[in-house]
N, C-alpha and C. Protein backbone atom coordinates (compact mmCIF):
# COMPACT_ATOMS: atom_id res chain seq x y z
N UNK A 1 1.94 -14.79 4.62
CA UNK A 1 1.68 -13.42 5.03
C UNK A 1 0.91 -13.45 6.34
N UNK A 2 1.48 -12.18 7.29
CA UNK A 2 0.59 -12.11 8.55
C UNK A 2 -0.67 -11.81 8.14
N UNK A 3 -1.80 -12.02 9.04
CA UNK A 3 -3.03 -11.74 9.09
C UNK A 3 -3.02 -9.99 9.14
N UNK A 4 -3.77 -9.26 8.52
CA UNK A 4 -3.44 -7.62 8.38
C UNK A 4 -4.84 -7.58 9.54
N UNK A 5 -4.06 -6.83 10.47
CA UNK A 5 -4.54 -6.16 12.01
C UNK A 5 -4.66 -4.76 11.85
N UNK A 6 -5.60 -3.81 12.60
CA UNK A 6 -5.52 -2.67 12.31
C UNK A 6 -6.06 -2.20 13.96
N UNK A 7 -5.48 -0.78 14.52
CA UNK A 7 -5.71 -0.64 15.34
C UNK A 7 -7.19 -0.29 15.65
N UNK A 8 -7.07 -0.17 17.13
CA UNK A 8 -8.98 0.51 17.35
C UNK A 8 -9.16 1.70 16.61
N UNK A 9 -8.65 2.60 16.91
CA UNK A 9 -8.82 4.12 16.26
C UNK A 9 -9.30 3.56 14.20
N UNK A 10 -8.26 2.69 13.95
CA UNK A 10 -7.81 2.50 12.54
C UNK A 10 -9.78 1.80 12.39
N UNK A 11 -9.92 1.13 13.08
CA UNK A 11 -10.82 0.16 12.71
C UNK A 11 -12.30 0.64 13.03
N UNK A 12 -12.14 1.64 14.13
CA UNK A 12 -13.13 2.70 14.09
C UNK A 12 -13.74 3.46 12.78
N UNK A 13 -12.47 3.86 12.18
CA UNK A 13 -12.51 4.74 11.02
C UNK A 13 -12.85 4.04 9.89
N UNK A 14 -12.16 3.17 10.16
CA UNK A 14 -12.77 2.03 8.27
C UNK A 14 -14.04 1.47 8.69
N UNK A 15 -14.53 0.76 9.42
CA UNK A 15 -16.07 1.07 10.07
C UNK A 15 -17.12 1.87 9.51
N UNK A 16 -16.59 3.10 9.95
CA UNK A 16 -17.80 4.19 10.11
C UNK A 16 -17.89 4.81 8.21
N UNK A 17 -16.50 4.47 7.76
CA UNK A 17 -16.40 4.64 6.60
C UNK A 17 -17.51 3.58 5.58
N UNK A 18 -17.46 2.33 5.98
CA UNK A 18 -18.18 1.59 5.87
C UNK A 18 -19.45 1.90 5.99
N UNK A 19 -19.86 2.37 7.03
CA UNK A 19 -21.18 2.43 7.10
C UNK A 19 -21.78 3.53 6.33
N UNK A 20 -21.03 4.81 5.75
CA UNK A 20 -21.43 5.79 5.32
C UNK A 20 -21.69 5.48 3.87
N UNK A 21 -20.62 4.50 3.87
CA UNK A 21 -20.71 4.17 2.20
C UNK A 21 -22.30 3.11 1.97
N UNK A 22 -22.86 2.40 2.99
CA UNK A 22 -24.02 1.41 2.81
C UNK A 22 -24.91 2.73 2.82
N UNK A 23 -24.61 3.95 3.25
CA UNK A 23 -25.73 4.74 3.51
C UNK A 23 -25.69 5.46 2.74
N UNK A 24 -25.27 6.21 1.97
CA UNK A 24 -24.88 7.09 0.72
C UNK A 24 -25.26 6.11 -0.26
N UNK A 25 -24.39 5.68 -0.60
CA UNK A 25 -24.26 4.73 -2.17
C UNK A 25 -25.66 3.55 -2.34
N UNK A 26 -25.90 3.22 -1.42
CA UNK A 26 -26.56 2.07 -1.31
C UNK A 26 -28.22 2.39 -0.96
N UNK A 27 -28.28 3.47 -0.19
CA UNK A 27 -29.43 3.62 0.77
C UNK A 27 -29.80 2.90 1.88
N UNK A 28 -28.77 1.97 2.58
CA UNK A 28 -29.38 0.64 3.39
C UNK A 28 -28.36 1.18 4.69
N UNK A 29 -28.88 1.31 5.67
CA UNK A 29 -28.42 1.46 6.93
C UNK A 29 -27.38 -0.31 7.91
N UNK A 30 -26.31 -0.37 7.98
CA UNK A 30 -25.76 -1.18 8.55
C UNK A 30 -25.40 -0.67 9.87
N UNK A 31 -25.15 -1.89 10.71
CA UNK A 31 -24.82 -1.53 12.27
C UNK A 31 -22.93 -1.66 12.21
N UNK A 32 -22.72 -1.31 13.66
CA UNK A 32 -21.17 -1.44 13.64
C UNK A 32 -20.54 -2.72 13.69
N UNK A 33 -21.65 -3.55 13.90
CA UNK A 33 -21.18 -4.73 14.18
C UNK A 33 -20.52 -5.47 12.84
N UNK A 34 -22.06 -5.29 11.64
CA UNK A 34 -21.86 -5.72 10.61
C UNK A 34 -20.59 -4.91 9.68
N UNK A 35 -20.51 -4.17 9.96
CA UNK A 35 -19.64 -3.29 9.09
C UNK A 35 -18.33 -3.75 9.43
N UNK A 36 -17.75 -4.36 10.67
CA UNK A 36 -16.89 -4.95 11.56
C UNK A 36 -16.76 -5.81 10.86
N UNK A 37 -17.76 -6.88 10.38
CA UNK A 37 -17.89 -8.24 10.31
C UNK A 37 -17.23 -8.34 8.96
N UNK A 38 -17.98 -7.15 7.86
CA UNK A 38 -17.55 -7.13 6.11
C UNK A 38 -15.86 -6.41 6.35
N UNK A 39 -15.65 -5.64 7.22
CA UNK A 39 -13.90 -5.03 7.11
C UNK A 39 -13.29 -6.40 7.68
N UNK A 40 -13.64 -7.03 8.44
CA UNK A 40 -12.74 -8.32 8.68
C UNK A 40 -13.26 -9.19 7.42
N UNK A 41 -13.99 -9.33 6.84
CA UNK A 41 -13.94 -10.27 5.73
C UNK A 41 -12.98 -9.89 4.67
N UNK A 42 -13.42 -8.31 4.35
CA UNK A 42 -12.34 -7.72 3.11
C UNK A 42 -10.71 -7.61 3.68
N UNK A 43 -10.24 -7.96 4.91
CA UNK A 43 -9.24 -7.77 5.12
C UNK A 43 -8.55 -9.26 4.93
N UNK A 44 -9.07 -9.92 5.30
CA UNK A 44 -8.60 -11.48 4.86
C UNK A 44 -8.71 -12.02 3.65
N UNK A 45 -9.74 -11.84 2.73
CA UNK A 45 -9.99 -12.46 1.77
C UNK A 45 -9.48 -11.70 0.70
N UNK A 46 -9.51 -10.17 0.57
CA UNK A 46 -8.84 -9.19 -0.38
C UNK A 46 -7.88 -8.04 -0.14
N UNK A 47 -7.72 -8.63 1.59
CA UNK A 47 -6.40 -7.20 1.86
C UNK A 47 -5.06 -8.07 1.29
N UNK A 48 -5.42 -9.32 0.92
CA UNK A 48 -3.32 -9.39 0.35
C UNK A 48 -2.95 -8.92 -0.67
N UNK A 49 -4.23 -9.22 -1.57
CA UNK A 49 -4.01 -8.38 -2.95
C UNK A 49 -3.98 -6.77 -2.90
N UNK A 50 -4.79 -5.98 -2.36
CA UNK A 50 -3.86 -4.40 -2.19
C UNK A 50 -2.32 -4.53 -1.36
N UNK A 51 -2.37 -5.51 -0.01
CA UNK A 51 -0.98 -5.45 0.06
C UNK A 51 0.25 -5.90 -0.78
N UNK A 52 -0.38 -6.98 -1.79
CA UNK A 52 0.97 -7.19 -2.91
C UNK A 52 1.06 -6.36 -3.67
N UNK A 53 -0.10 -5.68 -4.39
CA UNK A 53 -0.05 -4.52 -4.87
C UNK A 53 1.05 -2.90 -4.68
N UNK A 54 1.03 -2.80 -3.38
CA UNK A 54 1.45 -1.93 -2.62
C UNK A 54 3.07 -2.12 -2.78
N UNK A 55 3.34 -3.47 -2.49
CA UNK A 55 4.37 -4.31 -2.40
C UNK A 55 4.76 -4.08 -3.73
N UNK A 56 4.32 -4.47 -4.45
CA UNK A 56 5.08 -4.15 -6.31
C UNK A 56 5.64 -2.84 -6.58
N UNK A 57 4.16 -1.61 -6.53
CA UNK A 57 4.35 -0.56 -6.46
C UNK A 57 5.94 0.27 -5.70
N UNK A 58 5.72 -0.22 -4.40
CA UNK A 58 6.92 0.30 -3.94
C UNK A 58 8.75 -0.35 -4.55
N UNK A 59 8.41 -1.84 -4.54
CA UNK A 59 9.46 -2.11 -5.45
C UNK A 59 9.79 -1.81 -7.12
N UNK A 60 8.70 -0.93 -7.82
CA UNK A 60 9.14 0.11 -9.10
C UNK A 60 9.70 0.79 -8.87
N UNK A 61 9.27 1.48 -7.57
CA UNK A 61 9.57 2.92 -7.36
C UNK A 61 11.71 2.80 -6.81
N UNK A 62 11.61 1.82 -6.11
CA UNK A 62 13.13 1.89 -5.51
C UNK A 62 14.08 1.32 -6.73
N UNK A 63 13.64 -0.07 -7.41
CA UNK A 63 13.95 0.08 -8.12
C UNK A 63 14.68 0.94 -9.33
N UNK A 64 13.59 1.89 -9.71
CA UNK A 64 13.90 3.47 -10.41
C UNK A 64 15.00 3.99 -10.09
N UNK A 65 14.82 4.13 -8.39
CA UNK A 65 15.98 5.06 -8.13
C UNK A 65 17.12 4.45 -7.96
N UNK A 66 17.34 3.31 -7.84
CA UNK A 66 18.78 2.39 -7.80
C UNK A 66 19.15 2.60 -9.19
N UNK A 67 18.37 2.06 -10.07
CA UNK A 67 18.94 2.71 -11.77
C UNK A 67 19.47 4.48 -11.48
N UNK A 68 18.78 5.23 -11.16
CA UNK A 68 19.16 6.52 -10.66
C UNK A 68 20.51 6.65 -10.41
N UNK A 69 20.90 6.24 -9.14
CA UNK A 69 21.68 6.13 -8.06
C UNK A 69 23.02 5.55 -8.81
N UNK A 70 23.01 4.17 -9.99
CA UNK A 70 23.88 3.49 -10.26
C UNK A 70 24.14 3.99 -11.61
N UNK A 71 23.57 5.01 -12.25
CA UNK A 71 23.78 6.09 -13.47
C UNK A 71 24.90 7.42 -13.18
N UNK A 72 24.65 7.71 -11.88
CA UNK A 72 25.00 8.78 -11.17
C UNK A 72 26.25 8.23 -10.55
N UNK A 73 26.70 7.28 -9.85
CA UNK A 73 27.74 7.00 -9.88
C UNK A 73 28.47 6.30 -11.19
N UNK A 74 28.43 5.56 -11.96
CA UNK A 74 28.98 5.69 -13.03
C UNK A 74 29.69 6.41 -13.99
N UNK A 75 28.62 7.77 -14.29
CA UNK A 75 29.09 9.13 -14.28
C UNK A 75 29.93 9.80 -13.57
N UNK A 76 29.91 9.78 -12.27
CA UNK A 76 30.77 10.17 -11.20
C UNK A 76 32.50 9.65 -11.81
N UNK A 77 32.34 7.97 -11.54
CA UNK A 77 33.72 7.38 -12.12
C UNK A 77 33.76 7.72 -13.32
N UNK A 78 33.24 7.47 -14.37
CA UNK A 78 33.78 8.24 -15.96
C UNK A 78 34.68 9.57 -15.32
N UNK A 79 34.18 10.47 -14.72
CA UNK A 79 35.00 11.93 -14.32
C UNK A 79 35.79 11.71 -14.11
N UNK A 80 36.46 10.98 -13.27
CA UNK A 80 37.32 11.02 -12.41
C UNK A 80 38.59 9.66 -12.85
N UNK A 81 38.12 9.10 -13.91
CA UNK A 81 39.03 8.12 -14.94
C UNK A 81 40.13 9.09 -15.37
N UNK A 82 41.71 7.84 -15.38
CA UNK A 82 42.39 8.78 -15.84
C UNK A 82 43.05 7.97 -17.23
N UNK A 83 43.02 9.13 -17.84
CA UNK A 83 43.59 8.83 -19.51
C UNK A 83 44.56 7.92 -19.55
N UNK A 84 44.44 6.50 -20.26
CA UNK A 84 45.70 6.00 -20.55
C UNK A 84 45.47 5.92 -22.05
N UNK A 85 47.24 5.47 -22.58
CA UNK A 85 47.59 5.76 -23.57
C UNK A 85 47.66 4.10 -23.97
């Protein structure tokens, strides 16, 4: 798996998210640096597991609808079968 990159804007935001959460939840004030330092740690060490996660998730979901999709044509041909004797 690639290394998971996130843009400036992106990394701004998970950051500051970061920091609100040391400051709310925690009471402890962190800088941007450090907050930088723990989103690049959680992105390497525990972003594969939400991305395989993600990865499963979406393969239930298509999955589903191929069963869907291959019910619905089936049905389709039953209709359109013609009677032999």
């Amino acid at each position: 798996m690639n290394e998971i990159n996130f843009s400036s804007q992106e990394k701004d935001l998970l950051t500051s998210k970061i920091q609100k959460y040391f400051t709310d939840e925690l009471d402890h004030d962190i800088g941007q640096f450090d907050a930088e330092f723990l989103l690049d740690f959680f992105s390497k060490e525990i972003g594969g597991h939400y991305y395989n996660r993600g990865l499963f998730d979406a393969q239930t979901i298509i999955s589903g609808k191929l069963e869907d999709v291959a019910e619905t044509v089936n049905e389709a041909i039953s209709e359109i079968e013609k009677q032999v004797d």
